[in-house]
C-alpha atoms as a PDB file:
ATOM      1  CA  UNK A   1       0.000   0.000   0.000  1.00  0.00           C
ATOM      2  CA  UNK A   2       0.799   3.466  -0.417  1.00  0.00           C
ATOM      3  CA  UNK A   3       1.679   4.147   3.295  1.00  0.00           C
ATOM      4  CA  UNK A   4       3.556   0.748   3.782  1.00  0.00           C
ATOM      5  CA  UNK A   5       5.745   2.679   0.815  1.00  0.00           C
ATOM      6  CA  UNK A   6       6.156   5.675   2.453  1.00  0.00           C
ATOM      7  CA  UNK A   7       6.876   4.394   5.752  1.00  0.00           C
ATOM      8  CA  UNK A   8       9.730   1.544   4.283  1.00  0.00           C
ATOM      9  CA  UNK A   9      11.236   4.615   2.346  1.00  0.00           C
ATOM     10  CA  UNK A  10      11.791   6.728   5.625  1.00  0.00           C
ATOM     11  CA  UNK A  11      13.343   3.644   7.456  1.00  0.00           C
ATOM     12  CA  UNK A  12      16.002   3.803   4.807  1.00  0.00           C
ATOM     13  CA  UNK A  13      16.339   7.582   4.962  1.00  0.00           C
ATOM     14  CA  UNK A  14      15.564   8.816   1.295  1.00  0.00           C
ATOM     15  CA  UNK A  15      16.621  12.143   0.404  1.00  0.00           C
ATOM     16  CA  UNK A  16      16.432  12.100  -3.542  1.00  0.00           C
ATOM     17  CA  UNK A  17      13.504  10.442  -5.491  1.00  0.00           C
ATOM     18  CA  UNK A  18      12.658   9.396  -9.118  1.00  0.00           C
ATOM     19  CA  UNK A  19       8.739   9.747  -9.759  1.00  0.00           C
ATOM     20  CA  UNK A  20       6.609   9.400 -12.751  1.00  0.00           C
ATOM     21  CA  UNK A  21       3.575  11.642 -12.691  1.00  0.00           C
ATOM     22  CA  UNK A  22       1.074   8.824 -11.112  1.00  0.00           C
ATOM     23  CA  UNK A  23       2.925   8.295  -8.594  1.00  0.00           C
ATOM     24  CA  UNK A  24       3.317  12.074  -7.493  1.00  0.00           C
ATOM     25  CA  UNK A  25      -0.283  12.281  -7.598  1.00  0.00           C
ATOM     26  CA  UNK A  26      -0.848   9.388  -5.276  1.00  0.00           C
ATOM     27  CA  UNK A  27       1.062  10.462  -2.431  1.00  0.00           C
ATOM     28  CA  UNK A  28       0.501  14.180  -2.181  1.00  0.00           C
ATOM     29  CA  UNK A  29      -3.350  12.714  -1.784  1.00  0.00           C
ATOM     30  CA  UNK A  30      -1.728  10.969   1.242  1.00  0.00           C
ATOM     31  CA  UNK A  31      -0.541  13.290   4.063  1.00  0.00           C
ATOM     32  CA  UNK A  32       1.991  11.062   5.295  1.00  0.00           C
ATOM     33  CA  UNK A  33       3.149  11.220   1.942  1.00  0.00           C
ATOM     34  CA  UNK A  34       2.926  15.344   1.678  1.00  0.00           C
ATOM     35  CA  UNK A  35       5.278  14.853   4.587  1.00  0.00           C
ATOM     36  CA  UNK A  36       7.675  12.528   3.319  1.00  0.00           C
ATOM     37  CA  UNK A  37       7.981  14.600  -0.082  1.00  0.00           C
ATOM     38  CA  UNK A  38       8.919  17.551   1.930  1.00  0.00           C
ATOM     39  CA  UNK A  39      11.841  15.996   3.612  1.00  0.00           C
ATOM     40  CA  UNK A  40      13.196  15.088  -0.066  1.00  0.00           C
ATOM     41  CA  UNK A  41      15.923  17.110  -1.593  1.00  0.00           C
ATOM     42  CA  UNK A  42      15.061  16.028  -4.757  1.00  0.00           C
ATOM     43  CA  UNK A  43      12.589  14.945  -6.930  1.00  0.00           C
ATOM     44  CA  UNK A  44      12.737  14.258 -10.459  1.00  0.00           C
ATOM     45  CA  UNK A  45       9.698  13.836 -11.967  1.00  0.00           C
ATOM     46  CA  UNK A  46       9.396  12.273 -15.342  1.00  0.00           C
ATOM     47  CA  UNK A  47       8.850   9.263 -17.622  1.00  0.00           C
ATOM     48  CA  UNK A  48       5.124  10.269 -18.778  1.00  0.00           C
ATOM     49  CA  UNK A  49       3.987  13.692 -19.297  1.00  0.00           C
ATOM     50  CA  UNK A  50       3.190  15.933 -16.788  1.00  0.00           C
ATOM     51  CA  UNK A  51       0.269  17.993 -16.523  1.00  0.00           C
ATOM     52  CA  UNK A  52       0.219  22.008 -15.591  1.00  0.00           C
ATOM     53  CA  UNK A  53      -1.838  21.414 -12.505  1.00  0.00           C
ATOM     54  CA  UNK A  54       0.326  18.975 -10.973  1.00  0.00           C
ATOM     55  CA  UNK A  55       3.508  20.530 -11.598  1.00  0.00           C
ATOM     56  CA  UNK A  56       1.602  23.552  -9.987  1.00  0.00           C
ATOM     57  CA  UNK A  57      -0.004  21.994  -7.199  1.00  0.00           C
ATOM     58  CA  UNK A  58       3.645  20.372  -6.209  1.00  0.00           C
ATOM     59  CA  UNK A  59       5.375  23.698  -6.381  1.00  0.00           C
ATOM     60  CA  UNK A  60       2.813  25.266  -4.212  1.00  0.00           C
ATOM     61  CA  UNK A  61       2.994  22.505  -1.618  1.00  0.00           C
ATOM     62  CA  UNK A  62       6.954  23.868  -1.723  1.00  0.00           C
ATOM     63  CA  UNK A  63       8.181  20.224  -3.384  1.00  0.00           C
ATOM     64  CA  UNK A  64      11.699  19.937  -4.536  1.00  0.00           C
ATOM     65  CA  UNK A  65      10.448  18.666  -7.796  1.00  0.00           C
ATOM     66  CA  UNK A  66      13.173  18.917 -10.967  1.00  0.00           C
ATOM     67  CA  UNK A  67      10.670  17.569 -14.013  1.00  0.00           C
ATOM     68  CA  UNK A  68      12.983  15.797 -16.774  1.00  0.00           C
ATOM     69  CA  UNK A  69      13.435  14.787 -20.074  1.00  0.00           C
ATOM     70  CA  UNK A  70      15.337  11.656 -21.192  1.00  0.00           C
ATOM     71  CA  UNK A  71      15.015   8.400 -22.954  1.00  0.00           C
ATOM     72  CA  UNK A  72      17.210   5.025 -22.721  1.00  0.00           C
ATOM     73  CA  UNK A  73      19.327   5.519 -25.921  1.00  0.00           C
ATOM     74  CA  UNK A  74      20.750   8.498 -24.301  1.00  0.00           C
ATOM     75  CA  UNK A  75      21.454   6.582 -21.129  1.00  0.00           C
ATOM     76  CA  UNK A  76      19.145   8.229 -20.205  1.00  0.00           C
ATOM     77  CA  UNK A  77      18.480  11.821 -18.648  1.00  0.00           C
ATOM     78  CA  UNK A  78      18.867  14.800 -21.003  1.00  0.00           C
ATOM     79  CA  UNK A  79      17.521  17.686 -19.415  1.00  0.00           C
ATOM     80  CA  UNK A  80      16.946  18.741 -15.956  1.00  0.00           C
ATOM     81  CA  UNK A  81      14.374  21.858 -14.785  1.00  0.00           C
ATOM     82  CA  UNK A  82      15.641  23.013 -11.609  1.00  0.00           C
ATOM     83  CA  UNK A  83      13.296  25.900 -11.123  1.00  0.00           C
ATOM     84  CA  UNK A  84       9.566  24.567 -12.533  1.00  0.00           C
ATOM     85  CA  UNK A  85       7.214  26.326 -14.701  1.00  0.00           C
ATOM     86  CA  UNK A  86       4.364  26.538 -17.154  1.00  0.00           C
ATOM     87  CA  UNK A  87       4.796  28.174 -20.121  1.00  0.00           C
ATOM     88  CA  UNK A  88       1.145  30.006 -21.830  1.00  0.00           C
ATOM     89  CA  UNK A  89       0.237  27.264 -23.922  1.00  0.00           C
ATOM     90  CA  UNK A  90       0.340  25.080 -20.375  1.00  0.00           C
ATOM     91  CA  UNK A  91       3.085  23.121 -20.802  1.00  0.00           C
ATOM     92  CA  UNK A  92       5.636  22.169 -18.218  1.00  0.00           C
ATOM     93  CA  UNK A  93       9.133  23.029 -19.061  1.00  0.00           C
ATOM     94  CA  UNK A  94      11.600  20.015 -18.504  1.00  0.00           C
ATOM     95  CA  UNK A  95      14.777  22.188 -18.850  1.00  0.00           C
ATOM     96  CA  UNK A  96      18.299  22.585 -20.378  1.00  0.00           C
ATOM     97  CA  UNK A  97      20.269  20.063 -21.617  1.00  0.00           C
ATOM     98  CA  UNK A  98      22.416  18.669 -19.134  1.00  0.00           C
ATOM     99  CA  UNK A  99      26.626  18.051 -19.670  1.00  0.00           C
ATOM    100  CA  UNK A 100      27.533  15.765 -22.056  1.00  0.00           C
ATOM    101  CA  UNK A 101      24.179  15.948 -23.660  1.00  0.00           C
ATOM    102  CA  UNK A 102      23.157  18.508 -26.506  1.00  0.00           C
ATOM    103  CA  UNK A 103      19.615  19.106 -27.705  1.00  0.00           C
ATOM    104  CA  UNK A 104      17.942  20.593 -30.701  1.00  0.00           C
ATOM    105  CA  UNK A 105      14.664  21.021 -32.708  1.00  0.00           C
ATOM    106  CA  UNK A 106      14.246  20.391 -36.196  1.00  0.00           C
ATOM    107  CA  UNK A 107      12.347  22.263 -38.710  1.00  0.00           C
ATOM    108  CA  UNK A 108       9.229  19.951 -38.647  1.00  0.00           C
ATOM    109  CA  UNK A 109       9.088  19.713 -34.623  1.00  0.00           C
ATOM    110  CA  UNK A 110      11.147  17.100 -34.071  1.00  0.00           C
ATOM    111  CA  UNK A 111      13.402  16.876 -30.887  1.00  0.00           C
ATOM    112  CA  UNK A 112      17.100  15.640 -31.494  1.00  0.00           C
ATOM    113  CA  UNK A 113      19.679  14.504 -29.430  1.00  0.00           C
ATOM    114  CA  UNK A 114      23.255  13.736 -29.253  1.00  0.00           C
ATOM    115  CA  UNK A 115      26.172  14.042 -26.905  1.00  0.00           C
ATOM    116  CA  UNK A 116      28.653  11.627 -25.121  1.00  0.00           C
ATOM    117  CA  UNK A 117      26.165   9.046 -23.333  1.00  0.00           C
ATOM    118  CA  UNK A 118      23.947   8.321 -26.740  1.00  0.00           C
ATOM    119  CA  UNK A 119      23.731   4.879 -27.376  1.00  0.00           C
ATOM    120  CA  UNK A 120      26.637   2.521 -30.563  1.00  0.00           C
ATOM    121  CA  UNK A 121      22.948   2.175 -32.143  1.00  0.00           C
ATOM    122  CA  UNK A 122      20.434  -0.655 -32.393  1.00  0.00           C
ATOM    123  CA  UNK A 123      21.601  -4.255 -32.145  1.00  0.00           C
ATOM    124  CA  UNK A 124      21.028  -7.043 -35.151  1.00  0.00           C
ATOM    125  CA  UNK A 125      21.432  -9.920 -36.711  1.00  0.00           C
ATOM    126  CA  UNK A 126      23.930  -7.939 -38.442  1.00  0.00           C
ATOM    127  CA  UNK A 127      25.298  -6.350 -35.839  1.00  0.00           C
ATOM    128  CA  UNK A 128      25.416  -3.133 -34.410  1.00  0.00           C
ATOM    129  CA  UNK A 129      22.881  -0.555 -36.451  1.00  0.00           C
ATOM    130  CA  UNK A 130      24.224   2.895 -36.055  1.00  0.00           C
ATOM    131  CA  UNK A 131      20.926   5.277 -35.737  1.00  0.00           C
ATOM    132  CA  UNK A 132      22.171   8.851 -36.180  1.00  0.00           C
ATOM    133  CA  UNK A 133      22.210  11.338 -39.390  1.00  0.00           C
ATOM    134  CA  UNK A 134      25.399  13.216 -40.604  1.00  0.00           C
ATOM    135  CA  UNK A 135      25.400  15.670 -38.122  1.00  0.00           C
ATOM    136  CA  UNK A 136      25.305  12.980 -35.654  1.00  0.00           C
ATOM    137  CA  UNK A 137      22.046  13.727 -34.374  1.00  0.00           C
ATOM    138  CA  UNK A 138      19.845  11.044 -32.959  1.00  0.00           C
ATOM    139  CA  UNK A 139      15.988  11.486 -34.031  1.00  0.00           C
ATOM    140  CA  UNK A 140      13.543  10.948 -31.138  1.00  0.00           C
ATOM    141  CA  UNK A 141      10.632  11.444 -32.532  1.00  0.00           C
ATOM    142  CA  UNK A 142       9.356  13.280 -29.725  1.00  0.00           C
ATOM    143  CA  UNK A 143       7.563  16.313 -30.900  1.00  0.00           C
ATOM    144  CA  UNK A 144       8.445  19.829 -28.749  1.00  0.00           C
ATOM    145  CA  UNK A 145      10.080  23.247 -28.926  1.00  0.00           C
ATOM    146  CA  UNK A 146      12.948  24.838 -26.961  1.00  0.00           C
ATOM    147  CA  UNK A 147      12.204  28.253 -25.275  1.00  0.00           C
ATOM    148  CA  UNK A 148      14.250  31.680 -25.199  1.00  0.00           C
ATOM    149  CA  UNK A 149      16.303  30.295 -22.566  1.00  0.00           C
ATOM    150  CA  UNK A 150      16.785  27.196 -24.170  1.00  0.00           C
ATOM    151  CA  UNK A 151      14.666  24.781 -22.179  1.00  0.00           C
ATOM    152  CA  UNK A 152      12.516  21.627 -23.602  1.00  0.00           C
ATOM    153  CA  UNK A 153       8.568  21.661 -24.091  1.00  0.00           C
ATOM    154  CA  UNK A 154       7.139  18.303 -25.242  1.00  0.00           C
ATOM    155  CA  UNK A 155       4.208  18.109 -26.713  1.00  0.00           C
ATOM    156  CA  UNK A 156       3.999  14.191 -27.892  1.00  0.00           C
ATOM    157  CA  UNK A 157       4.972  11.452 -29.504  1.00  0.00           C
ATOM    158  CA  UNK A 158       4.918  11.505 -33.666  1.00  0.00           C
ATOM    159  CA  UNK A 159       4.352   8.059 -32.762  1.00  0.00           C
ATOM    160  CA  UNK A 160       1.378   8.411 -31.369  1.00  0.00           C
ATOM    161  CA  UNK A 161      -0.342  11.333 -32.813  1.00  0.00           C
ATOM    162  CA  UNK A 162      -3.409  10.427 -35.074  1.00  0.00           C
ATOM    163  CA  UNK A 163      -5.641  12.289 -37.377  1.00  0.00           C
ATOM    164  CA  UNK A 164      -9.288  12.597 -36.454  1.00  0.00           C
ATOM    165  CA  UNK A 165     -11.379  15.061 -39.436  1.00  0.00           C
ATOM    166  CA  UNK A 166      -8.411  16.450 -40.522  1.00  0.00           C
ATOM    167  CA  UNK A 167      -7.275  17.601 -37.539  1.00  0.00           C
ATOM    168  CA  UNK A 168      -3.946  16.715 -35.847  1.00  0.00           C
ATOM    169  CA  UNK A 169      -4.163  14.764 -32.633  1.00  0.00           C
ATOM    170  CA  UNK A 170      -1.329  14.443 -29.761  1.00  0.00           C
ATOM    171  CA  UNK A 171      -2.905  11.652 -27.239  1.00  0.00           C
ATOM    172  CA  UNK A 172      -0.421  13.446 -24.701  1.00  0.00           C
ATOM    173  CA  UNK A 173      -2.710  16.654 -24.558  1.00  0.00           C
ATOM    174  CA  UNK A 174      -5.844  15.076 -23.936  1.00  0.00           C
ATOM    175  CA  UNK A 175      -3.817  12.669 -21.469  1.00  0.00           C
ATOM    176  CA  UNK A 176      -2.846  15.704 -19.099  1.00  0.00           C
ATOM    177  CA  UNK A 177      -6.466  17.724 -19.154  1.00  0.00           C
ATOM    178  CA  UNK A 178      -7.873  13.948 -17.985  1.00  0.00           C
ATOM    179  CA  UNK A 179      -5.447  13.760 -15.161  1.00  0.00           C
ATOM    180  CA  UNK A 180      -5.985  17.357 -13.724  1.00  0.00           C
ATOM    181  CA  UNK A 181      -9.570  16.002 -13.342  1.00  0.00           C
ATOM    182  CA  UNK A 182     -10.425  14.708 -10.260  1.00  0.00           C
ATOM    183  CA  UNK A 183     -10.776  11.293  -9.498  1.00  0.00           C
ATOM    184  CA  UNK A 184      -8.516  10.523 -12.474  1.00  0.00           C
ATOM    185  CA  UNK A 185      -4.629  10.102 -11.958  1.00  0.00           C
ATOM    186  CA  UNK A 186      -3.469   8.388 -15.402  1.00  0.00           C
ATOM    187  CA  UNK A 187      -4.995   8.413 -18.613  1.00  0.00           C
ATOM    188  CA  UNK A 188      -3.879   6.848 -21.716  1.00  0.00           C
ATOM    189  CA  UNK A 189      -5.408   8.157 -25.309  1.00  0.00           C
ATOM    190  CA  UNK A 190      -5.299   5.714 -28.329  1.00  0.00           C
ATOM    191  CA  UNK A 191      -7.728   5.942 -32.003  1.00  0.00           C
ATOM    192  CA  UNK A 192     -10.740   4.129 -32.856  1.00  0.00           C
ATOM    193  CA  UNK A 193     -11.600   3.744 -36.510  1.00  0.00           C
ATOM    194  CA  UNK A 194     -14.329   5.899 -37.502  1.00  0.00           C
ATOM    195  CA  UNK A 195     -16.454   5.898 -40.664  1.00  0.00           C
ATOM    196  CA  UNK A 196     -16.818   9.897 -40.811  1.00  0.00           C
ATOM    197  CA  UNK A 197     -14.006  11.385 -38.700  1.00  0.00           C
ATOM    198  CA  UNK A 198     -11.403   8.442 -40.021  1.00  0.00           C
ATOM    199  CA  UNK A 199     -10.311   8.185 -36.314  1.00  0.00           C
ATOM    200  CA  UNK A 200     -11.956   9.355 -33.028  1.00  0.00           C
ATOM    201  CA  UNK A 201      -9.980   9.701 -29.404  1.00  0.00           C
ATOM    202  CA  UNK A 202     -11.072   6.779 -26.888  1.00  0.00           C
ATOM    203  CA  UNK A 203      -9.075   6.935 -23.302  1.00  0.00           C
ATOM    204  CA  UNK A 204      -8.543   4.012 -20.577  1.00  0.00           C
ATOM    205  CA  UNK A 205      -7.983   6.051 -17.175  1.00  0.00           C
ATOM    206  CA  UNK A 206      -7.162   5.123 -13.776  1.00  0.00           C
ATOM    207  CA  UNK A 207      -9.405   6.896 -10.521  1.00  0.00           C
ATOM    208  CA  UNK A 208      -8.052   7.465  -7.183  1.00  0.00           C
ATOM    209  CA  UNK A 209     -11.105   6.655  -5.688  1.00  0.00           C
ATOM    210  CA  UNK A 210     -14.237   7.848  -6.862  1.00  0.00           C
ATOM    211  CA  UNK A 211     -16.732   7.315  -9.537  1.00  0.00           C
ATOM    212  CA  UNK A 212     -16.147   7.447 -12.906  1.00  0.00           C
ATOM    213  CA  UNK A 213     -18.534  10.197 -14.562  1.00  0.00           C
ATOM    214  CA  UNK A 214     -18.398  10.391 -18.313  1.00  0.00           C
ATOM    215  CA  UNK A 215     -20.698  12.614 -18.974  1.00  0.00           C
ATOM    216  CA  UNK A 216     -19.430  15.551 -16.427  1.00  0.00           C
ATOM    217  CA  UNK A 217     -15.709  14.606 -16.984  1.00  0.00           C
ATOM    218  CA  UNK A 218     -16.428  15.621 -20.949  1.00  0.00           C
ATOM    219  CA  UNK A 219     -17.939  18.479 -20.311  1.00  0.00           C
ATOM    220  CA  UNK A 220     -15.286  19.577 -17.925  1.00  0.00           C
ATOM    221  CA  UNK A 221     -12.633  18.915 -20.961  1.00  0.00           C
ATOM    222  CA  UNK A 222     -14.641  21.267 -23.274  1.00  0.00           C
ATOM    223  CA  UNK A 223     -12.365  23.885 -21.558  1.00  0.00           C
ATOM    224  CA  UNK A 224      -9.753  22.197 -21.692  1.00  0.00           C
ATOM    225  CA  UNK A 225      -9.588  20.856 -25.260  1.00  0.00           C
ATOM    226  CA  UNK A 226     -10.411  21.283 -28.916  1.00  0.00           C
ATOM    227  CA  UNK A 227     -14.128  19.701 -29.267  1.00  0.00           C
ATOM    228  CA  UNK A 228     -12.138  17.622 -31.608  1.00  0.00           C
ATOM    229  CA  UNK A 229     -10.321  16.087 -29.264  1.00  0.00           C
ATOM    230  CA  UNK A 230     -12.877  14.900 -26.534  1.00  0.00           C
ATOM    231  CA  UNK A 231     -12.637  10.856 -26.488  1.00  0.00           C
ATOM    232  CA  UNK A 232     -15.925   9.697 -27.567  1.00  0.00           C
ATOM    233  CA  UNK A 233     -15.732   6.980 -25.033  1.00  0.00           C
ATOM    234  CA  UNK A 234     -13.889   6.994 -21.377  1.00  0.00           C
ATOM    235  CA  UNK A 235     -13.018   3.630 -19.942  1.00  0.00           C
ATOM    236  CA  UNK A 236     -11.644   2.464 -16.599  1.00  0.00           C
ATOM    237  CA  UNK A 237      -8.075   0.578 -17.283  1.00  0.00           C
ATOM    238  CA  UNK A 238      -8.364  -2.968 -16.955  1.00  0.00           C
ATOM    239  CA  UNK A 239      -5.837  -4.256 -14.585  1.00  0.00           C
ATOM    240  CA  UNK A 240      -3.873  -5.869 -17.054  1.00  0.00           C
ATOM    241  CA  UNK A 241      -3.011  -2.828 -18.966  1.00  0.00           C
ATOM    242  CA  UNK A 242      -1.834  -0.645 -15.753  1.00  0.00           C
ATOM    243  CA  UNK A 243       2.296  -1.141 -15.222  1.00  0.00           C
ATOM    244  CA  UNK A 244       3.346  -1.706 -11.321  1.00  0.00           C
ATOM    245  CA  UNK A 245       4.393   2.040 -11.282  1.00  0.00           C
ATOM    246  CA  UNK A 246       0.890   3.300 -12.593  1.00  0.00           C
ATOM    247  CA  UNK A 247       1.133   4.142 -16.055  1.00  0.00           C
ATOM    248  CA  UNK A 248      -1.384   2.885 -18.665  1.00  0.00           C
ATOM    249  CA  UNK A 249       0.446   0.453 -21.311  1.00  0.00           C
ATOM    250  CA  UNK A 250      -0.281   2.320 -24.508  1.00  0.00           C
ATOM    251  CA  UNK A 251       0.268  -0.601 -26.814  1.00  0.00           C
ATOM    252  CA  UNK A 252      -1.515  -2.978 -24.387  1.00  0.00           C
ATOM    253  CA  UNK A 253      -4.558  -0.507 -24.811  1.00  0.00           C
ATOM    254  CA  UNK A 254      -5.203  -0.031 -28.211  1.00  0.00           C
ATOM    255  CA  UNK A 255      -4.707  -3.989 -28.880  1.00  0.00           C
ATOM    256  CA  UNK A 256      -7.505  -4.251 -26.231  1.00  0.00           C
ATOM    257  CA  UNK A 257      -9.650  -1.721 -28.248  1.00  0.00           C
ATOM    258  CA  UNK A 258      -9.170  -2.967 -31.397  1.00  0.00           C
ATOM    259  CA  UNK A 259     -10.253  -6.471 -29.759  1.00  0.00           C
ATOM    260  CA  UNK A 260     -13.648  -5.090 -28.401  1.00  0.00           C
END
């Protein structure tokens, strides 16, 4: 449980954590946990994104949180926000690059990476697969922008993004309105064919208690979101499809939807 956690982590005297979003969530809804967090000199916070109310609410409890950007071919962390905040299109910078690491946004939006700690490159049959261009950049295919002072915004995964009417849709965005709606603390996005709109938004969440209430949490994402980019259907996450640490497995997700 959540305060068994808490209470085995101050036996052995943590002072720096590692947190993805979820699990932030969870234990500043836990005052033993509030408690805990405040003793911490750090926290980094990443490995999912991370929604403007969160990073807000944390800073206002006075939480040493540092959100982050990295990925596991650049072994891994890349950037590092110190001092948090929310840029006006409400999203959460994850800071500068840190040493050894270099960072840099192409012309269509993509990030790219390089520096001492990226990865030889894939491994095959054939061997090792370098996965760089020229210029030795490493293509994420993470979509963001850097701002004036040179710090990362991500806005989602090229991966992931789907188009619903003609209109471009990042999961991630939809993701972070759901979680800054209470009772819901993860939410995963994926496409559902659709005869008229080619694709429509359909999201698995996970509720920290509560009930589940589609009808008021869409109209509480009308101010949140294009109308575009409401799911047409909001589903409790089986169990099967939530990870140990919280997060919805995307992959897991949309095989179950395209199964139903």
């Amino acid at each position: 449980s959540l305060q068994q956690s808490v209470v085995a982590a101050n036996a052995s005297l943590v002072t720096h954590l590692s947190l993805v979003p979820t699990q932030l969530h969870r234990l500043i809804r836990d005052p033993q946990g509030v408690e805990f967090l405040r003793r911490q000199k750090a926290i980094l916070l990443g490995g999912a994104p991370i929604g403007a109310a969160l990073c807000r609410e944390a800073c206002s409890l006075e939480l040493a949180i540092m959100p982050t950007y990295g990925l596991t071919e650049m072994s891994s962390l890349v950037t590092l926000e110190k001092t948090p905040f929310v840029n006006a299109r409400g999203e959460v910078s994850l800071g500068c690059p840190v040493p050894g690491r270099e960072l840099s946004v192409s012309g269509e939006g993509e990030v790219l990476v390089r520096g001492s700690t990226l990865f030889a490159g894939y491994l095959s049959d054939e061997g090792i697969e370098p996965s760089i261009d020229e210029q030795g950049w490493f293509h994420t295919r993470d979509q963001g922008s850097v701002g004036p002072c040179g710090e990362l915004f991500v806005v989602g995964r090229a991966d992931y993004q789907f188009i619903s009417g003609g209109e471009n849709i990042h999961p991630e965005m939809i993701e972070i309105a759901l979680t800054s709606i209470a009772p819901i603390v993860a939410a995963c996005v994926v496409p559902t064919p659709d005869e008229e709109f080619g694709s429509r938004p359909v999201a698995f969440v996970v509720c920290d208690g509560g009930e589940l209430n589609q009808s008021n949490i869409k109209e509480r994402l009308r101010s949140l979101v294009p109308s575009y980019a409401i799911p047409v259907e909001i589903h409790v996450a089986p169990h099967e499809i939530v990870s140990s640490s919280g997060k919805i497995q995307r992959r897991v997700a949309l095989g179950l939807l395209q199964k139903s």
